[in-house]
C-alpha atoms as a PDB file:
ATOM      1  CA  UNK A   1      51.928 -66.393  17.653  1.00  0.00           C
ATOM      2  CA  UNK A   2      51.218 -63.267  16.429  1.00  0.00           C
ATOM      3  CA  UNK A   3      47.870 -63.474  16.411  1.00  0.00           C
ATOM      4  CA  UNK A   4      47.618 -64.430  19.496  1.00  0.00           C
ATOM      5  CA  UNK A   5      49.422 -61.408  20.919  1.00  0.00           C
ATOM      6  CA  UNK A   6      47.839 -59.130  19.079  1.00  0.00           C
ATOM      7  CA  UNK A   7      44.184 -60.639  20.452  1.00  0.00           C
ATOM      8  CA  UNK A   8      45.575 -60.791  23.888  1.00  0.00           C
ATOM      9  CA  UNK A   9      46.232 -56.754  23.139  1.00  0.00           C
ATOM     10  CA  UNK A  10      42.781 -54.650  25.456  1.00  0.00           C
ATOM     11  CA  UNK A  11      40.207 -53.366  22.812  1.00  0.00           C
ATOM     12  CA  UNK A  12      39.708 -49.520  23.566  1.00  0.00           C
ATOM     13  CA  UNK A  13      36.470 -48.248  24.054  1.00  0.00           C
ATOM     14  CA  UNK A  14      35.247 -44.956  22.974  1.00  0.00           C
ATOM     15  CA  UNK A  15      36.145 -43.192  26.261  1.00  0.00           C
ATOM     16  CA  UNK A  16      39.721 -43.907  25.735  1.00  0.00           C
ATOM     17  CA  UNK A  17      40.192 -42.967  22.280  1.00  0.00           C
ATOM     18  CA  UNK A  18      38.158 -40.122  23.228  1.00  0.00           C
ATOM     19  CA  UNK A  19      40.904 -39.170  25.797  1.00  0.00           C
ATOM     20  CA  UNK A  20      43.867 -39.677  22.893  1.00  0.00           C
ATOM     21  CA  UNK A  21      42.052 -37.123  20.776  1.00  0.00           C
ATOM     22  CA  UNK A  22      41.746 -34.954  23.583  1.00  0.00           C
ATOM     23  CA  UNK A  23      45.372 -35.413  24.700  1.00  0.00           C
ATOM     24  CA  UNK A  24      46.515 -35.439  20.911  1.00  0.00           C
ATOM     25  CA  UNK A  25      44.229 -32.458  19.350  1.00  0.00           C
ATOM     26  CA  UNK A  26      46.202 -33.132  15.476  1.00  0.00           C
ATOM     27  CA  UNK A  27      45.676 -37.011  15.237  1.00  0.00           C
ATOM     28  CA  UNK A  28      43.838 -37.917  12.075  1.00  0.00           C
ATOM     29  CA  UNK A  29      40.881 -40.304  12.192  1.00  0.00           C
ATOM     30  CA  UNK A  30      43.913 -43.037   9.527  1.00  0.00           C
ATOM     31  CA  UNK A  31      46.633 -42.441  13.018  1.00  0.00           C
ATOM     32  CA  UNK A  32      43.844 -43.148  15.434  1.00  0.00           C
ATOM     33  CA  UNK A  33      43.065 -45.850  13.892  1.00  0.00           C
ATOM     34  CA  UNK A  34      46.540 -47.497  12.849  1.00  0.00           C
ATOM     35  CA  UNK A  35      47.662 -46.743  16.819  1.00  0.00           C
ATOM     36  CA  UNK A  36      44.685 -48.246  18.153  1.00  0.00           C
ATOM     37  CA  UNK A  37      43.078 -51.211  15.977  1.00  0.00           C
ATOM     38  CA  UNK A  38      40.141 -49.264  16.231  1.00  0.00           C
ATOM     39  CA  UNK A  39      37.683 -49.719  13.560  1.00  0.00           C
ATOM     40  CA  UNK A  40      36.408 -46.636  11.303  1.00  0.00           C
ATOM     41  CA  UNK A  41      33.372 -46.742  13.375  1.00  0.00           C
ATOM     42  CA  UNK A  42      34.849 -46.686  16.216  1.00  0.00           C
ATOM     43  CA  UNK A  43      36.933 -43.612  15.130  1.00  0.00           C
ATOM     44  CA  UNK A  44      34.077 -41.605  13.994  1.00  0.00           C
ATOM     45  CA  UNK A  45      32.351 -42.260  16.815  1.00  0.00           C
ATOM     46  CA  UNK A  46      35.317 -40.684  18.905  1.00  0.00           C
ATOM     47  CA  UNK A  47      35.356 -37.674  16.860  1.00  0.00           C
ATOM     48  CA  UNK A  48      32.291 -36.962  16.951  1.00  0.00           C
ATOM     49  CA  UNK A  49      32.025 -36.752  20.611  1.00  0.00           C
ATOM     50  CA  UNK A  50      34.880 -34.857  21.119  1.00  0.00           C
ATOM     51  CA  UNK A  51      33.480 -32.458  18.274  1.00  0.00           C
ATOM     52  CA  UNK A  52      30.102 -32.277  19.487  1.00  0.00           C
ATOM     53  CA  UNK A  53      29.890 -32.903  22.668  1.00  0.00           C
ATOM     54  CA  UNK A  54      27.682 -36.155  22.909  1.00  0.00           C
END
C-alpha cells in the first residue's frame, strides 16, 4: 500500500525544485532531496541552474 502511494505521489521536474531552492535559499542538496524523492542528479541539476544561471 505504501508503495503504491508513494508512486501515485507527482515526480518534480527541475523547474520546481528549482523554485524550492529559490523560495528556500539554505536547503542542502541531502533536504532537497529527502523532501522531494529527487534523485542526486536531479538535485545537482537544480543547483546548478539556480547557481549559474542555465
Amino acid at each position: 500500500m505504501i508503495d503504491q502511494l508513494h508512486n501515485y505521489k507527482p515526480k518534480l521536474d527541475i523547474t520546481d525544485l528549482v523554485m524550492l531552492i529559490r523560495n528556500n535559499p539554505t536547503i542542502t542538496q541531502q533536504q532537497l532531496i529527502s523532501q522531494t524523492n529527487s534523485t542526486l542528479v536531479e538535485a545537482r541539476k537544480a543547483f546548478d541552474v539556480v547557481e549559474w544561471g542555465e
